[in-house]
PDB file of N, CA and C in Angstrom:
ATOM      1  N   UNK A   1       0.846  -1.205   0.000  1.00  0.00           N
ATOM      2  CA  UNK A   1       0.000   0.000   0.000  1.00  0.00           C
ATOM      3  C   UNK A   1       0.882   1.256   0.000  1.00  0.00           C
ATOM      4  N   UNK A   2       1.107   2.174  -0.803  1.00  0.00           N
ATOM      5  CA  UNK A   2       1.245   3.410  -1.062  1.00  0.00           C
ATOM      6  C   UNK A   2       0.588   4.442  -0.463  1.00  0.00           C
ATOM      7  N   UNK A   3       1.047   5.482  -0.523  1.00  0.00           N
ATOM      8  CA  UNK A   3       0.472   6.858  -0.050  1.00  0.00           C
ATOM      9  C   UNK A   3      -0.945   7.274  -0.964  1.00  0.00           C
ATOM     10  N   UNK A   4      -0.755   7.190  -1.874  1.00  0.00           N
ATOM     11  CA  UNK A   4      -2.140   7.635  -2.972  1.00  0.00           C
ATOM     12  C   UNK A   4      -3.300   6.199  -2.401  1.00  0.00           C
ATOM     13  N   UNK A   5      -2.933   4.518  -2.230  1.00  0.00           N
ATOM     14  CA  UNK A   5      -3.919   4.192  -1.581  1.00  0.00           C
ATOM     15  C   UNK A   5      -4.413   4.478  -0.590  1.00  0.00           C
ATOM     16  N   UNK A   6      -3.777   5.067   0.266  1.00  0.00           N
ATOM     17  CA  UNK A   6      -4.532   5.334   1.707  1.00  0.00           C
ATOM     18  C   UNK A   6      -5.016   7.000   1.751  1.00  0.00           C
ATOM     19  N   UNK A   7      -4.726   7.799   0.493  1.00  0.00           N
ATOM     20  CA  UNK A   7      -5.252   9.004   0.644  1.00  0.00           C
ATOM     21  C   UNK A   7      -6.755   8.115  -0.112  1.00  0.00           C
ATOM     22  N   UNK A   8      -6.295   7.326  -0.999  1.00  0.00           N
ATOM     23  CA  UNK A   8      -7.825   7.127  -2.005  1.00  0.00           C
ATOM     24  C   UNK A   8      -9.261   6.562  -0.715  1.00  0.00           C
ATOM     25  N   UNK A   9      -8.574   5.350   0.159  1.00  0.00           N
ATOM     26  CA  UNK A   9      -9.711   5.095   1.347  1.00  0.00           C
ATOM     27  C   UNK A   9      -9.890   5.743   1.875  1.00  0.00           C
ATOM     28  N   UNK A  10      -9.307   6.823   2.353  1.00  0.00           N
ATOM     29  CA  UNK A  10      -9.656   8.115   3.078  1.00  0.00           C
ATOM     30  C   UNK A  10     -10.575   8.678   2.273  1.00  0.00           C
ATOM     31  N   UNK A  11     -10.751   8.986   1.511  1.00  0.00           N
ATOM     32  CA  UNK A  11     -11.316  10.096   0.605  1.00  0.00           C
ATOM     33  C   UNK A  11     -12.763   9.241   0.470  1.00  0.00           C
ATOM     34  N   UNK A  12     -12.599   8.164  -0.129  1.00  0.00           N
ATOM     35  CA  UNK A  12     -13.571   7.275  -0.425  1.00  0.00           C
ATOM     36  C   UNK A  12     -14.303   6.853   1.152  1.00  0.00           C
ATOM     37  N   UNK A  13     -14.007   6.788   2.004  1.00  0.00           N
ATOM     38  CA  UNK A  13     -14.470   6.279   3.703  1.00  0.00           C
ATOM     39  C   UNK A  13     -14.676   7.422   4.566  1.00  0.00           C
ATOM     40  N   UNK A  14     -14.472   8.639   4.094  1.00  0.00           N
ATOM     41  CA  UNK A  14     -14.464   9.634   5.281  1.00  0.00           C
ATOM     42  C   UNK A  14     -15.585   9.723   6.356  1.00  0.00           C
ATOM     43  N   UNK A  15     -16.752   9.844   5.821  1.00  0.00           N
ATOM     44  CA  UNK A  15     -17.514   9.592   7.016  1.00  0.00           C
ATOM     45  C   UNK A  15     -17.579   8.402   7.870  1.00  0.00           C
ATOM     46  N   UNK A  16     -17.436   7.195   7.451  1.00  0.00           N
ATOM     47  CA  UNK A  16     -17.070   6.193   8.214  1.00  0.00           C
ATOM     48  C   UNK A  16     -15.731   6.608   9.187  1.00  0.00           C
ATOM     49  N   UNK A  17     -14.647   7.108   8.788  1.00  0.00           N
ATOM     50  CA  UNK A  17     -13.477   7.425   9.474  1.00  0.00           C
ATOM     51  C   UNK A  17     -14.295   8.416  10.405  1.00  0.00           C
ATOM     52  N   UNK A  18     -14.628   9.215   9.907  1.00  0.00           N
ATOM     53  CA  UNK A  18     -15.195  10.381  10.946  1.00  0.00           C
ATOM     54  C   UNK A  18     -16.256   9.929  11.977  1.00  0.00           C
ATOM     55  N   UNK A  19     -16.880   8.862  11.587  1.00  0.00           N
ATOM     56  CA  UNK A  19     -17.978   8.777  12.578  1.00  0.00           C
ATOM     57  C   UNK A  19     -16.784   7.978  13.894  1.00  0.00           C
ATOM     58  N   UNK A  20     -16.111   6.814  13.176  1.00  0.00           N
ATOM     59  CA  UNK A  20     -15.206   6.394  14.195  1.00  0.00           C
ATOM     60  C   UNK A  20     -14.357   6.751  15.078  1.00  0.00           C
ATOM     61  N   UNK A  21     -13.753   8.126  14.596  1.00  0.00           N
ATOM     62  CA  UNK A  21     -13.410   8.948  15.166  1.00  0.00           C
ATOM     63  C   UNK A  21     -14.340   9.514  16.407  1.00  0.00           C
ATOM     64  N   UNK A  22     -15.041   9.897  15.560  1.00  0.00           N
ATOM     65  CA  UNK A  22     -16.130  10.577  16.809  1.00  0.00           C
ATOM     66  C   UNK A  22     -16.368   9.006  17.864  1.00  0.00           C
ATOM     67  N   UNK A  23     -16.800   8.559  17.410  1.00  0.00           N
ATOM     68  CA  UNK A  23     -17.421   7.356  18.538  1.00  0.00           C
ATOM     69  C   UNK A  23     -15.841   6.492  19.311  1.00  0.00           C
ATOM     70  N   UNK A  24     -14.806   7.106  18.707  1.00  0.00           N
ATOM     71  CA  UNK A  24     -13.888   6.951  20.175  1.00  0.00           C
ATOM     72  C   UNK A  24     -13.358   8.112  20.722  1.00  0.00           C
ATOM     73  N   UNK A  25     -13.251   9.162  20.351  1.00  0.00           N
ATOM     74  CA  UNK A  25     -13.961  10.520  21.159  1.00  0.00           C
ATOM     75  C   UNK A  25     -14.481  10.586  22.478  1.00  0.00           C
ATOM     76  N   UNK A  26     -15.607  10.250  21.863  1.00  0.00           N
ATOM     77  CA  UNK A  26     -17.115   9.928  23.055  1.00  0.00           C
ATOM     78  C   UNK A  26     -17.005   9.130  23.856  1.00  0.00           C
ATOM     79  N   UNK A  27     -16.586   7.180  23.721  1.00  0.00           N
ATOM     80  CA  UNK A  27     -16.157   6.826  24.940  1.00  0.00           C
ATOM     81  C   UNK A  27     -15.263   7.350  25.307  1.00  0.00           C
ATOM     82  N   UNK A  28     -13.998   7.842  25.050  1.00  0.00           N
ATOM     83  CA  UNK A  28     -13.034   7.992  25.746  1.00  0.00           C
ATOM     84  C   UNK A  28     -13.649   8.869  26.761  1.00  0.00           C
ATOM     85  N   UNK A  29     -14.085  10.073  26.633  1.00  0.00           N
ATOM     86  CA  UNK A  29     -14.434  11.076  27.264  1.00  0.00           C
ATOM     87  C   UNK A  29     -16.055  11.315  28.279  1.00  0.00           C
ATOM     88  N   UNK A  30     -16.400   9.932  28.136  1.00  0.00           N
ATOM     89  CA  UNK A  30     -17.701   9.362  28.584  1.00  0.00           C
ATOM     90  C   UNK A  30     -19.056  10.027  28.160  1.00  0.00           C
ATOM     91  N   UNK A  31     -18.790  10.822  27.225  1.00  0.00           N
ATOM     92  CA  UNK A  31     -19.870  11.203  26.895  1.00  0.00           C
ATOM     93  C   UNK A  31     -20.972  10.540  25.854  1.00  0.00           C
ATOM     94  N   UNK A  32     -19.956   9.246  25.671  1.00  0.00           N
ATOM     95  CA  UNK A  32     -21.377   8.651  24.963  1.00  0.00           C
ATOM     96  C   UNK A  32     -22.605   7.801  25.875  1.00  0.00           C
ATOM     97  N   UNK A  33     -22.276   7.776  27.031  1.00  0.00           N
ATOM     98  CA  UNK A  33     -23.411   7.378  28.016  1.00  0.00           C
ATOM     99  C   UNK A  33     -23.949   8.285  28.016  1.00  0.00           C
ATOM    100  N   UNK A  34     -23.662   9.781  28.310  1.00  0.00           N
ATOM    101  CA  UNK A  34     -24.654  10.799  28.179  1.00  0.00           C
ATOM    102  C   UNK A  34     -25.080  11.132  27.411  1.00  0.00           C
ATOM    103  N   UNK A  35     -24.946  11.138  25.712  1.00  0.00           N
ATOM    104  CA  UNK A  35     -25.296  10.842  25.003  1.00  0.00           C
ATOM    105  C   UNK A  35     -26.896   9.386  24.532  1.00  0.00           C
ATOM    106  N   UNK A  36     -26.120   8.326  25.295  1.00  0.00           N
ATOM    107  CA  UNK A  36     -27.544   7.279  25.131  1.00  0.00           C
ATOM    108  C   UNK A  36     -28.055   7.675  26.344  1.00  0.00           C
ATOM    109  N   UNK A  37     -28.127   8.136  27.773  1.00  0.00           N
ATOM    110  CA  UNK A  37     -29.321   8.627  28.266  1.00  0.00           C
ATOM    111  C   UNK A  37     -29.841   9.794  27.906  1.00  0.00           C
ATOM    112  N   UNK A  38     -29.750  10.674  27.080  1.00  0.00           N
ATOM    113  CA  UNK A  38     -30.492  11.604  26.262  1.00  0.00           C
ATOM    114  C   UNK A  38     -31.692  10.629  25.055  1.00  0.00           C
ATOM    115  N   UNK A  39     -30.690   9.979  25.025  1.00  0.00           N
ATOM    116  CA  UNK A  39     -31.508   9.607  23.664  1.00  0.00           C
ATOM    117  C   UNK A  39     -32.330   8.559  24.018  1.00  0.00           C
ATOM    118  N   UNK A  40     -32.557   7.680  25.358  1.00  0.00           N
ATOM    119  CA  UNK A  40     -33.336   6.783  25.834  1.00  0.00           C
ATOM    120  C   UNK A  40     -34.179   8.018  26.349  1.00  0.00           C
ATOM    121  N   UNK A  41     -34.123   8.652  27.220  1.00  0.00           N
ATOM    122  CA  UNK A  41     -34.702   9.874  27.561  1.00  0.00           C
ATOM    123  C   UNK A  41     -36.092  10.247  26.154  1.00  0.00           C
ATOM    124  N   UNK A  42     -35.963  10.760  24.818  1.00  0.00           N
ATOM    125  CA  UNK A  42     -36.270  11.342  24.235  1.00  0.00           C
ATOM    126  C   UNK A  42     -36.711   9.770  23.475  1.00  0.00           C
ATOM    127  N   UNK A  43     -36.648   8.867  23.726  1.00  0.00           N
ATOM    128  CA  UNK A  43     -37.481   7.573  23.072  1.00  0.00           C
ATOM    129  C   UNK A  43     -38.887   7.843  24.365  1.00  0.00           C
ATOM    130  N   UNK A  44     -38.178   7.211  25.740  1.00  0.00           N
ATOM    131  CA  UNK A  44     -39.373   7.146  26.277  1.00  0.00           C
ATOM    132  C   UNK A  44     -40.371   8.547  26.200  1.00  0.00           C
ATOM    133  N   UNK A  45     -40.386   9.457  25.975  1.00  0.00           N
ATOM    134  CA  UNK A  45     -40.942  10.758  25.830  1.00  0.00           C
ATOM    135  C   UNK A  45     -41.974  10.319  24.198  1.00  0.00           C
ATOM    136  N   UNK A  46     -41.077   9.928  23.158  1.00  0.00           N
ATOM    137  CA  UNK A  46     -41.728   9.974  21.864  1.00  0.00           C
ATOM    138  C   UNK A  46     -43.220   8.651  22.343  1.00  0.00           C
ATOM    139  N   UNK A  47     -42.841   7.986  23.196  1.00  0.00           N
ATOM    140  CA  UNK A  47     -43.403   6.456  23.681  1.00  0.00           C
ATOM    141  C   UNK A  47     -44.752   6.858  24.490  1.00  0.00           C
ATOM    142  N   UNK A  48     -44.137   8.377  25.457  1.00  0.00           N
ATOM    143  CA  UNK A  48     -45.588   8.693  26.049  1.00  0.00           C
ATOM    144  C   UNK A  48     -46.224   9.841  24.767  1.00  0.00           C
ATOM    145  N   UNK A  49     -45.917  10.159  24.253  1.00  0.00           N
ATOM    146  CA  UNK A  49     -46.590  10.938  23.402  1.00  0.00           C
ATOM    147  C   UNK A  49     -47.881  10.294  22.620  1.00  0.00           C
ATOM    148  N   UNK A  50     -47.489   9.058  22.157  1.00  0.00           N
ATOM    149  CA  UNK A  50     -47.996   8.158  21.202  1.00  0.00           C
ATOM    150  C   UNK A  50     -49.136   7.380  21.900  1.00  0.00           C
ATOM    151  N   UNK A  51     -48.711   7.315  23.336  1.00  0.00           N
ATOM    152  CA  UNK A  51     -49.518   6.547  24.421  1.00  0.00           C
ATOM    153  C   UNK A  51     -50.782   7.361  24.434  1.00  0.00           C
ATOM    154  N   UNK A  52     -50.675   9.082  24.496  1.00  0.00           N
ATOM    155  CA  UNK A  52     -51.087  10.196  25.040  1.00  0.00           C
ATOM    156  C   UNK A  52     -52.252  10.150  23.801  1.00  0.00           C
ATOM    157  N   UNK A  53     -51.858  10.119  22.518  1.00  0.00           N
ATOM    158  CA  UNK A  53     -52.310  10.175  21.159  1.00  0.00           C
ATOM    159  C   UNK A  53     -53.430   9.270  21.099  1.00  0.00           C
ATOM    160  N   UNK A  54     -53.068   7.679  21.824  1.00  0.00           N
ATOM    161  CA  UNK A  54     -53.801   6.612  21.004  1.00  0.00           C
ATOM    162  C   UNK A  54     -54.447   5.774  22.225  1.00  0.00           C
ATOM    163  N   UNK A  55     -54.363   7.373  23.424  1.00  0.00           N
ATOM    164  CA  UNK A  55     -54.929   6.687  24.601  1.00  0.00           C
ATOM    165  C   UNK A  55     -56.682   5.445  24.447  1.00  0.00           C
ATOM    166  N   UNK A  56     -57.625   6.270  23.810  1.00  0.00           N
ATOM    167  CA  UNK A  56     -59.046   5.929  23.863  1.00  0.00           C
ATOM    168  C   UNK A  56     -58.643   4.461  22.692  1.00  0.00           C
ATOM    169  N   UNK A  57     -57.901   4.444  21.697  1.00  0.00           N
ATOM    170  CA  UNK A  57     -57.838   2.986  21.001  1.00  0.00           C
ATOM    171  C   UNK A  57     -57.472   1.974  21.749  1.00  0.00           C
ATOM    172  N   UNK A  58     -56.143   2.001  22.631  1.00  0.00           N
ATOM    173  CA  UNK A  58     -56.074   1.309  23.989  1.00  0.00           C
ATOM    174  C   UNK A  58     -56.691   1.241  24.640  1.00  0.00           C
ATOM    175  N   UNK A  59     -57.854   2.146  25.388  1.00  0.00           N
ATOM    176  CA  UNK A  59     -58.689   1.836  26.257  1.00  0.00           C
ATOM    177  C   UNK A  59     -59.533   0.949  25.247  1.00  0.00           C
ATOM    178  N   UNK A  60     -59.957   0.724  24.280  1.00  0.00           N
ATOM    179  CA  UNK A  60     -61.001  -0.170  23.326  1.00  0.00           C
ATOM    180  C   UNK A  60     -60.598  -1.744  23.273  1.00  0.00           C
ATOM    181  N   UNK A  61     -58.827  -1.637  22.769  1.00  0.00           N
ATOM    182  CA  UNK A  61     -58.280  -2.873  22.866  1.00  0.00           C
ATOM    183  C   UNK A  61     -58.575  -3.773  24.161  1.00  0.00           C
ATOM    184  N   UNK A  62     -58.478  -3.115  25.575  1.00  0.00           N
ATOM    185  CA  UNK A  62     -58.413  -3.348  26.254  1.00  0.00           C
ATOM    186  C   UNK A  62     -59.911  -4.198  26.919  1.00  0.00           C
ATOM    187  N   UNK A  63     -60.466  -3.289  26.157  1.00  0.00           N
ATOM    188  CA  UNK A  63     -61.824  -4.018  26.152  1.00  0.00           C
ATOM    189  C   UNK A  63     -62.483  -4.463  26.178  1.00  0.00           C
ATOM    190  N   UNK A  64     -62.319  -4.737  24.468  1.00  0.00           N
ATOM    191  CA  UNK A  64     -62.423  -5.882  23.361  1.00  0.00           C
ATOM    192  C   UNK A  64     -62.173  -7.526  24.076  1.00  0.00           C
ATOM    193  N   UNK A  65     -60.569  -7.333  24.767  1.00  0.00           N
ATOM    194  CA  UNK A  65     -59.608  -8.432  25.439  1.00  0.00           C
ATOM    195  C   UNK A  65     -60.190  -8.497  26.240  1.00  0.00           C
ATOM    196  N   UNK A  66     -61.098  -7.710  27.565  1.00  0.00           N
ATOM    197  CA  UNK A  66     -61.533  -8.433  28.559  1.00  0.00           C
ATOM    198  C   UNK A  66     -63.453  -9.194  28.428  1.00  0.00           C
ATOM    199  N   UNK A  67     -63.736  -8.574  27.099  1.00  0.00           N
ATOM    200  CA  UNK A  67     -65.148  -9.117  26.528  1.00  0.00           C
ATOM    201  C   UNK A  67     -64.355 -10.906  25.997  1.00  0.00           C
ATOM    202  N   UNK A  68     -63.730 -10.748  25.611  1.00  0.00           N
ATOM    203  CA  UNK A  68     -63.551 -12.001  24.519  1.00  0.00           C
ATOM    204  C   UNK A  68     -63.112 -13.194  25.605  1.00  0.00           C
ATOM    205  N   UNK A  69     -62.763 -13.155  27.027  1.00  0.00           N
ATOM    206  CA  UNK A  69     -62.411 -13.733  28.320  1.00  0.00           C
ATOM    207  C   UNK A  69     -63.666 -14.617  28.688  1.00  0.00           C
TER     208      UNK A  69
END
């Protein structure tokens, strides 16, 4: 391998290089745990939203399941 191949995977991979970069960054510096509790954070939130949305179809399901008993 030559210099022009490893500029060519570079060039051709950069965001892969860059994301890897970044994601040993982040552990090193622990911020990718704070990172996934943000983002578990902002799942369970999207989770009550949807709950909040489709409350009365759940209350029906629920229903339905204790008629069919």
């Amino acid at each position: 391998m030559n210099i022009e191949d490893v500029l060519k995977f570079i060039i051709k991979n950069k965001y892969a290089i860059a994301l890897g970069v970044v994601g040993v960054v982040l552990i090193n510096t622990g911020l990718f745990y704070i990172i996934f509790k943000v983002l578990f954070v902002v799942m369970l939130l999207m989770l009550g939203v949807y709950v909040d949305k489709n409350v009365d179809k759940i209350k029906e399901l629920i229903k339905k399941v204790r008629k069919e008993k």
